[in-house]
Each structure stands twice: as C-alpha cells, then as structure tokens.
PDB file of N, CA and C in Angstrom:
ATOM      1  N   UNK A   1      19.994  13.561   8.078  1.00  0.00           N
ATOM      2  CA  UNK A   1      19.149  12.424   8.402  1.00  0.00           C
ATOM      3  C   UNK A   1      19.947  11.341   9.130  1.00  0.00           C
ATOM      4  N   UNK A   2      21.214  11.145   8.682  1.00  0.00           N
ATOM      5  CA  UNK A   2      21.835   9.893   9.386  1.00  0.00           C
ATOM      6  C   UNK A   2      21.984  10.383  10.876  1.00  0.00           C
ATOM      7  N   UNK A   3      21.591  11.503  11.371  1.00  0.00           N
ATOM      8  CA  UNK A   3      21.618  12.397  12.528  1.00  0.00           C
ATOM      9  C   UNK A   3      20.400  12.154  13.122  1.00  0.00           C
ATOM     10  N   UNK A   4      19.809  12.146  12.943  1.00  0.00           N
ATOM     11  CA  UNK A   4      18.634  12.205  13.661  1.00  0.00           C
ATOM     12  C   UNK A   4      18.211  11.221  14.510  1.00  0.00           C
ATOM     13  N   UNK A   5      19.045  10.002  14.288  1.00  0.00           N
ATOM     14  CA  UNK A   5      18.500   9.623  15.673  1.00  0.00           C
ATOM     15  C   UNK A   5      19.473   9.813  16.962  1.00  0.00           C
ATOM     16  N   UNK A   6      19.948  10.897  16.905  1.00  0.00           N
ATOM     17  CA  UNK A   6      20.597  11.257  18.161  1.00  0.00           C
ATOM     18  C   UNK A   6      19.759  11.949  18.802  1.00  0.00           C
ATOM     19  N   UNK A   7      18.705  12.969  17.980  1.00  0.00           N
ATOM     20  CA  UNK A   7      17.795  13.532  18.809  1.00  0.00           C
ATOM     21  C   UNK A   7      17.026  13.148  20.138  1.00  0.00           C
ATOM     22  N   UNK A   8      16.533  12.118  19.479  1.00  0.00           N
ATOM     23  CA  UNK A   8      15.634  11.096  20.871  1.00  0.00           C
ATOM     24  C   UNK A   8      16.999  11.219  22.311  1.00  0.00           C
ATOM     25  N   UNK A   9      18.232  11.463  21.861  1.00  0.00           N
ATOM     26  CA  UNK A   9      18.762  11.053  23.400  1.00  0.00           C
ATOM     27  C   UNK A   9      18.946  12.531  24.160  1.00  0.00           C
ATOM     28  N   UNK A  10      18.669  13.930  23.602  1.00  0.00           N
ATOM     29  CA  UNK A  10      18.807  14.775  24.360  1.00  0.00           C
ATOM     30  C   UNK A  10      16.712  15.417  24.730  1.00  0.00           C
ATOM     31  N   UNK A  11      17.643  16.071  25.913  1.00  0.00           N
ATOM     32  CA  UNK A  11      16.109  16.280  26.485  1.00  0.00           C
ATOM     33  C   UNK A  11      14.974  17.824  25.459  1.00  0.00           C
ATOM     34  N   UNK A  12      15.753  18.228  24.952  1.00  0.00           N
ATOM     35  CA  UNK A  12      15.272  19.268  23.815  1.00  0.00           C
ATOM     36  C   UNK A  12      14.204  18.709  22.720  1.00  0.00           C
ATOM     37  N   UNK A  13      14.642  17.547  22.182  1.00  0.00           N
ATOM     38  CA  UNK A  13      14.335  17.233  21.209  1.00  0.00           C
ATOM     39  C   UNK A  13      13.539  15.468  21.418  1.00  0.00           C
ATOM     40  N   UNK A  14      13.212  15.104  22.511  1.00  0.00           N
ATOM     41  CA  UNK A  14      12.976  14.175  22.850  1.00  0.00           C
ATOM     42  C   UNK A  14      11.545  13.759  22.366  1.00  0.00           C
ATOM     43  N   UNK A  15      10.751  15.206  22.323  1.00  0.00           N
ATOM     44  CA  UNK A  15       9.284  14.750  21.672  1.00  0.00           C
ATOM     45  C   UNK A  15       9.133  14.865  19.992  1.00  0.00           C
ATOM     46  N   UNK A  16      10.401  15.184  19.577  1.00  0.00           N
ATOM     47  CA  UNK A  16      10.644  14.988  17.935  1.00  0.00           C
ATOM     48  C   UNK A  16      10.797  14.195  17.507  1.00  0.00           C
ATOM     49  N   UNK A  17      10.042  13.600  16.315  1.00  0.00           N
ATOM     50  CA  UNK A  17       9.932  12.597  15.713  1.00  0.00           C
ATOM     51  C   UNK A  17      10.025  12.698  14.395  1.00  0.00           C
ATOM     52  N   UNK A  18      10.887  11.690  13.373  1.00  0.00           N
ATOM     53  CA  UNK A  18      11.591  12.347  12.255  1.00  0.00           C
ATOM     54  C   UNK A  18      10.582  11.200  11.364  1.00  0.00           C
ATOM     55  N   UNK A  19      10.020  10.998  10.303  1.00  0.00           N
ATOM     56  CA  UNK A  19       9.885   9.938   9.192  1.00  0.00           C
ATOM     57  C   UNK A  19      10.299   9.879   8.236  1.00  0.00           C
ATOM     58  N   UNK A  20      10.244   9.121   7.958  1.00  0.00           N
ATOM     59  CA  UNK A  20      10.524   9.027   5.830  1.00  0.00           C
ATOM     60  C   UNK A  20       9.041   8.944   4.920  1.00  0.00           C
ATOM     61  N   UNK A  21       9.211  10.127   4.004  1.00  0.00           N
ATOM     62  CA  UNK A  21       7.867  10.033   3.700  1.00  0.00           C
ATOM     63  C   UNK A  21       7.235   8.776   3.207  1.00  0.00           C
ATOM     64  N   UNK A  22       5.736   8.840   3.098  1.00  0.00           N
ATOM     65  CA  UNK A  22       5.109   7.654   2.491  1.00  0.00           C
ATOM     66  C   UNK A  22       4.687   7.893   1.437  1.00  0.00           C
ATOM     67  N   UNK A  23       4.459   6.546   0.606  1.00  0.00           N
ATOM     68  CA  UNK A  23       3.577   6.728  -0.564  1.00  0.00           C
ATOM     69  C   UNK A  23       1.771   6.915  -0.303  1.00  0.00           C
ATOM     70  N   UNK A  24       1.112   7.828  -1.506  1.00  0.00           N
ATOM     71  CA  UNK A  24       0.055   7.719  -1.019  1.00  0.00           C
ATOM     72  C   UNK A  24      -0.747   6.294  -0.759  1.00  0.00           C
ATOM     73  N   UNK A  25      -0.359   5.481  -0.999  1.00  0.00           N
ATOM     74  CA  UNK A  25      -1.349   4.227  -0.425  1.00  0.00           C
ATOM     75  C   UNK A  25      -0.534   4.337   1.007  1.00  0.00           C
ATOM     76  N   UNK A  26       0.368   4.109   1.508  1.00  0.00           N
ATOM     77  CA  UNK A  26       0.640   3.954   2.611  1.00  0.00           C
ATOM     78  C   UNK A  26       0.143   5.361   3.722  1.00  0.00           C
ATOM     79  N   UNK A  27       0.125   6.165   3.140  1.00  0.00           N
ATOM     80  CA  UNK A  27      -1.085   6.981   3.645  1.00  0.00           C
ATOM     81  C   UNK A  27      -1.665   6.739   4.332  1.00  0.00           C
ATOM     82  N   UNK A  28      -2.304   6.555   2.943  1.00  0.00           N
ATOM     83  CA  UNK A  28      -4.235   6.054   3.282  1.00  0.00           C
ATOM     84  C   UNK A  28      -4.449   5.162   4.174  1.00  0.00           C
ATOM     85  N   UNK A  29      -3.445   3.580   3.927  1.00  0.00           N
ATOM     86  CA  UNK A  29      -3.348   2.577   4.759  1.00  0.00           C
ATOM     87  C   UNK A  29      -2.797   3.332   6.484  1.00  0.00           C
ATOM     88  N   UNK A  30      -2.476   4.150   6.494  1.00  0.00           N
ATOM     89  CA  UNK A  30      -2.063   4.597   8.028  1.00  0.00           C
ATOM     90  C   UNK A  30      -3.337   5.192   8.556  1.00  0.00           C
ATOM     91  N   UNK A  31      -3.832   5.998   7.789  1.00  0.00           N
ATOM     92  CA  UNK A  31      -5.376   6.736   7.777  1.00  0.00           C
ATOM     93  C   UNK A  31      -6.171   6.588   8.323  1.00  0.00           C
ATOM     94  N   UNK A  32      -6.477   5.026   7.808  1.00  0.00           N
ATOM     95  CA  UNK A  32      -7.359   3.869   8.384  1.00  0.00           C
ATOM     96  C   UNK A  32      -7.199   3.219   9.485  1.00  0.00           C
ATOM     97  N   UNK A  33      -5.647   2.716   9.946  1.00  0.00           N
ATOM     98  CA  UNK A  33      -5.226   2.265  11.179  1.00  0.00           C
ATOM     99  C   UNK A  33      -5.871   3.224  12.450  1.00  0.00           C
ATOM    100  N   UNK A  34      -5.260   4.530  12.058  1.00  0.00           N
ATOM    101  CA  UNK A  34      -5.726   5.946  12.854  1.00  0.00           C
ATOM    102  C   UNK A  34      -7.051   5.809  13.464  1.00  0.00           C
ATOM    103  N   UNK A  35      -8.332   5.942  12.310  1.00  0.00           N
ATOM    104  CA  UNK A  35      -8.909   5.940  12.682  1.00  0.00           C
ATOM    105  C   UNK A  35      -9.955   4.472  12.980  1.00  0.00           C
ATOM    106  N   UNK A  36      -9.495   3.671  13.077  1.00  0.00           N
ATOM    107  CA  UNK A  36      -9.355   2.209  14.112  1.00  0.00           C
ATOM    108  C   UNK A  36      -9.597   2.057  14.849  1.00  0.00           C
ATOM    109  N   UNK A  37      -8.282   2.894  15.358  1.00  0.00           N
ATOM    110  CA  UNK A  37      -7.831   3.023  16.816  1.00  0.00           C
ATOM    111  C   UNK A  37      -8.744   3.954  17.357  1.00  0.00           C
ATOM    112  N   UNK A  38      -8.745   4.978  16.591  1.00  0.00           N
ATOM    113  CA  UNK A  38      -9.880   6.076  17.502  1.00  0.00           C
ATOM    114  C   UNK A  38     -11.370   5.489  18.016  1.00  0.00           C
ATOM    115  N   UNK A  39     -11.804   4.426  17.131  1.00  0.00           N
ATOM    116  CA  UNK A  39     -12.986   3.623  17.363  1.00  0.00           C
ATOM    117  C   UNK A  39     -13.016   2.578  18.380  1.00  0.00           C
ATOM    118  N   UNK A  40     -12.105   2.144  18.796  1.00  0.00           N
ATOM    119  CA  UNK A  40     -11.497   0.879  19.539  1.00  0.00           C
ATOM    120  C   UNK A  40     -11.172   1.658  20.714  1.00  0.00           C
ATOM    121  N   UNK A  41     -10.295   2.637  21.127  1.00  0.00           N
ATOM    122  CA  UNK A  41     -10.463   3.828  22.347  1.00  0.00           C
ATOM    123  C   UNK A  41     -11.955   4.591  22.662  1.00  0.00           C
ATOM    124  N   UNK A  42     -12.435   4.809  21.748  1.00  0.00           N
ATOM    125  CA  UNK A  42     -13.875   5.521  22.092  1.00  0.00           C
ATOM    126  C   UNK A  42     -14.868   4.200  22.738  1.00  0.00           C
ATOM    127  N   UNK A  43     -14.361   3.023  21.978  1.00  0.00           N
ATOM    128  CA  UNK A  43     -15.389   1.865  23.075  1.00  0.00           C
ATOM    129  C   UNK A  43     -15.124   1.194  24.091  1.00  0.00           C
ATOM    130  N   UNK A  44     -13.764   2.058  24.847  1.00  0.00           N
ATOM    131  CA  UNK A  44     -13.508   1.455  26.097  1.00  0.00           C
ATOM    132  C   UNK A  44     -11.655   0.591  25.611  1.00  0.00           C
ATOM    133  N   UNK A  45     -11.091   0.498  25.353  1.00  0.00           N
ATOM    134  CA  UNK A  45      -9.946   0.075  25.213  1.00  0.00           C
ATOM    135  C   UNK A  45      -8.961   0.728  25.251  1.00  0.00           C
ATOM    136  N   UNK A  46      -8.382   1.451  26.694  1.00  0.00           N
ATOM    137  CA  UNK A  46      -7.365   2.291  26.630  1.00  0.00           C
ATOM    138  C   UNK A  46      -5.844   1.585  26.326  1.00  0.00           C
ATOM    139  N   UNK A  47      -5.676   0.098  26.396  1.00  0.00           N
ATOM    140  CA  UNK A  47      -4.241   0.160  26.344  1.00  0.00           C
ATOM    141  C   UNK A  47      -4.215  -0.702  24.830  1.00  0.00           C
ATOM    142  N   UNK A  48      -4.762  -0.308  23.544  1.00  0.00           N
ATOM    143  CA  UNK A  48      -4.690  -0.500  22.121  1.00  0.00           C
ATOM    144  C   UNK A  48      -3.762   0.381  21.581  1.00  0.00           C
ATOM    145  N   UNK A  49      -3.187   0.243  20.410  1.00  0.00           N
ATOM    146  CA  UNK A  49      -1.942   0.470  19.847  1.00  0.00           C
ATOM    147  C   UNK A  49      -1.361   0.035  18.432  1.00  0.00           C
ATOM    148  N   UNK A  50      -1.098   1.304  17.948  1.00  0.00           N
ATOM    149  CA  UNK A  50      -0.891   0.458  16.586  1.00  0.00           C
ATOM    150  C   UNK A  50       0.491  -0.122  16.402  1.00  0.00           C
ATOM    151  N   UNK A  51       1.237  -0.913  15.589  1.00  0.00           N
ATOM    152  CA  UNK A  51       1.980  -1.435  16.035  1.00  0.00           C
ATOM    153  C   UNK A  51       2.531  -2.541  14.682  1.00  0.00           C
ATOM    154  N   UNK A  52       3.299  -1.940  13.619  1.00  0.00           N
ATOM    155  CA  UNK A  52       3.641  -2.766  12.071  1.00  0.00           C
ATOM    156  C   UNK A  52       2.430  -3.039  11.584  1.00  0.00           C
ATOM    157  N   UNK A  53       1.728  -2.201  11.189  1.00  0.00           N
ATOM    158  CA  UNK A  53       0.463  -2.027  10.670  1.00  0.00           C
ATOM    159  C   UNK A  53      -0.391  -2.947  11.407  1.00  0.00           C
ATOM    160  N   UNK A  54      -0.924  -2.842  12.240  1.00  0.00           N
ATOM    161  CA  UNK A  54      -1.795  -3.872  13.235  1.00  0.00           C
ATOM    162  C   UNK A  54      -2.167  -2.870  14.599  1.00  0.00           C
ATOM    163  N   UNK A  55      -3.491  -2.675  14.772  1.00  0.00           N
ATOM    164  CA  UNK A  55      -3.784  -3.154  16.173  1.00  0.00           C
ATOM    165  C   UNK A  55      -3.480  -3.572  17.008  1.00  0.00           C
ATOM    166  N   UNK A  56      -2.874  -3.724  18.266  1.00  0.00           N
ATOM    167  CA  UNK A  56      -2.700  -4.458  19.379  1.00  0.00           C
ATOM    168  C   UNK A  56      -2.986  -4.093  21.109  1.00  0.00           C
ATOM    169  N   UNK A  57      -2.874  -4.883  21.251  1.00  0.00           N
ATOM    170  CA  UNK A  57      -2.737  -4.433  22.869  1.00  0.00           C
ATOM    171  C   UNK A  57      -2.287  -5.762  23.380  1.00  0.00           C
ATOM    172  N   UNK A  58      -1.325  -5.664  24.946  1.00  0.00           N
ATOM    173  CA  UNK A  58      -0.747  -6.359  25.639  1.00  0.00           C
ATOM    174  C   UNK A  58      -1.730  -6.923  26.208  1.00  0.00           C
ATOM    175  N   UNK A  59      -1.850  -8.292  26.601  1.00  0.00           N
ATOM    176  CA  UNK A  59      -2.775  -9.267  27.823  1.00  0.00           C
ATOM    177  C   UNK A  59      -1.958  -8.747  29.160  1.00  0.00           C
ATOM    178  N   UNK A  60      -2.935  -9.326  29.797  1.00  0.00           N
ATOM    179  CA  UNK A  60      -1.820  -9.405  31.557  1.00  0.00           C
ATOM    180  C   UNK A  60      -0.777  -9.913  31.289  1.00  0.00           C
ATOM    181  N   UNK A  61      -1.393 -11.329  30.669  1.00  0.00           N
ATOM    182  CA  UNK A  61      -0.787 -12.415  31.132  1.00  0.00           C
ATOM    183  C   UNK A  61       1.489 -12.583  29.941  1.00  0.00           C
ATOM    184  N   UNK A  62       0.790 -11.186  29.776  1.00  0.00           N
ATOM    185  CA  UNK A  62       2.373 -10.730  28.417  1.00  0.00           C
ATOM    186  C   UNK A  62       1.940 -11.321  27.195  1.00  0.00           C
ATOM    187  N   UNK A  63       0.883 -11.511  26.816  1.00  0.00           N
ATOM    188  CA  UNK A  63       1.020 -12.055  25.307  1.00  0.00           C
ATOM    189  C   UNK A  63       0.277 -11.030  24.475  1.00  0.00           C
ATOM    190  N   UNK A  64       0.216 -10.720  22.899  1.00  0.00           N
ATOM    191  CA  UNK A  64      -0.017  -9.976  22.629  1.00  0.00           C
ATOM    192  C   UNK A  64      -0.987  -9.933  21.433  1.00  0.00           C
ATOM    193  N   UNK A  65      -2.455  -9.217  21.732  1.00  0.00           N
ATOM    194  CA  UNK A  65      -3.730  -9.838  21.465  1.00  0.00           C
ATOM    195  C   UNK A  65      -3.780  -8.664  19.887  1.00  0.00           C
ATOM    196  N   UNK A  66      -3.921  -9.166  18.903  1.00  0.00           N
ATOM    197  CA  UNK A  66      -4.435  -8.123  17.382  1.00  0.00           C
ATOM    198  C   UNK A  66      -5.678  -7.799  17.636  1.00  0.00           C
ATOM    199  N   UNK A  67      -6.026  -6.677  17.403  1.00  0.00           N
ATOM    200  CA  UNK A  67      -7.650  -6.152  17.636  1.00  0.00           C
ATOM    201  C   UNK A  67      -7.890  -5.860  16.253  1.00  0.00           C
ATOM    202  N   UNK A  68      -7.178  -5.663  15.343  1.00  0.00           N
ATOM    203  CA  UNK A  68      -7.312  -5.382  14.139  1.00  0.00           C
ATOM    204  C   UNK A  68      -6.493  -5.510  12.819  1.00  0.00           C
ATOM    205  N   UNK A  69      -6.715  -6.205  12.113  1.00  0.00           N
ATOM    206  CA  UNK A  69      -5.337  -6.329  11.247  1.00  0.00           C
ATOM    207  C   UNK A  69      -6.080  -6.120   9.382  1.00  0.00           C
ATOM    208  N   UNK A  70      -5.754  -4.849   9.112  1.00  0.00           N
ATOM    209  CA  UNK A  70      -6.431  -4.596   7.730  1.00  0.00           C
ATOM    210  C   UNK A  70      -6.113  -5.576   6.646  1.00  0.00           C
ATOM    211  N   UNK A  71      -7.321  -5.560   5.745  1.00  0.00           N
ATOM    212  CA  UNK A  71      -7.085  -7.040   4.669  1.00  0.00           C
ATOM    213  C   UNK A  71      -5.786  -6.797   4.308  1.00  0.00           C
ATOM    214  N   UNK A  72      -4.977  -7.980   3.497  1.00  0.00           N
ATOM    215  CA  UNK A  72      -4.105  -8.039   2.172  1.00  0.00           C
ATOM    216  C   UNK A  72      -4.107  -7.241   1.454  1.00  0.00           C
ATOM    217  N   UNK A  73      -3.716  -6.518   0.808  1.00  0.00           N
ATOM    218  CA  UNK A  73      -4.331  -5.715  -0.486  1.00  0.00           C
ATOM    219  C   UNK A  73      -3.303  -6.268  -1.780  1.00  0.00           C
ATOM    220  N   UNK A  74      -3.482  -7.081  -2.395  1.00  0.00           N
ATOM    221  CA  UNK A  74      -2.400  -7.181  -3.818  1.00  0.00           C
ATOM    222  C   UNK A  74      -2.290  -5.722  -4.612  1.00  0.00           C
ATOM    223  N   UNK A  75      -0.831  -6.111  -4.712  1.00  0.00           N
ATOM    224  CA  UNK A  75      -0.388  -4.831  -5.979  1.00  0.00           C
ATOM    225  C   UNK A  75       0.110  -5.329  -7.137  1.00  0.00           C
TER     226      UNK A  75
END
C-alpha cells in the first residue's frame, strides 16, 4: 500500500485506482452522492462532480458553485 501511489505515474496502471475501505455508512453516504450526480447529469449538467462529499461544478468565471451538499447526520 505505501506503493501504490507510484502506480498513477506509469502508463500500465494509470487507470488504477487503489482505496481504503469504507464503513458501511460511508457507503451508503457515497451511494447517495452517486446517485445525485446521476440525476443532476440526466437534467442537463455535464460539468458536475463530486468532490469531499459535495456536488460541484466550476463557474466560468473560476469559482466554485455546490449543487448539492447532503444533510449533517450526528453520530
């Protein structure tokens, strides 16, 4: 694992992508982002993105607009 991010620099392995697993709430909470986004692309918003748990997309103008940001949840 302390290896792996050398992968990204050769051309073999460039579309590999390594994680650390999640807990199931963080899951679920990704789940939901997912399918978000799939709703927010299906109504016309190609340059949306998820992005530290958030929605986003870039303005022209460089600033950077939340389209979606899931409640708080206390634990």
């Amino acid at each position: 694992m302390k290896r792996a991010k050398l992968l990204k620099g050769t051309s073999q392995f460039n579309r590999i992508f390594i994680q650390p697993d999640l807990t199931v709430d963080q899951q679920k909470a990704d789940k939901e982002l997912r399918v978000k986004l799939k709703e927010i692309m299906d109504q016309g918003e190609r340059e949306a993105k998820i992005k530290s748990g958030k929605i986003i997309k870039n303005a022209e103008n460089g600033e950077v607009i939340t389209l979606y940001q899931p409640p708080a949840v206390n634990l």
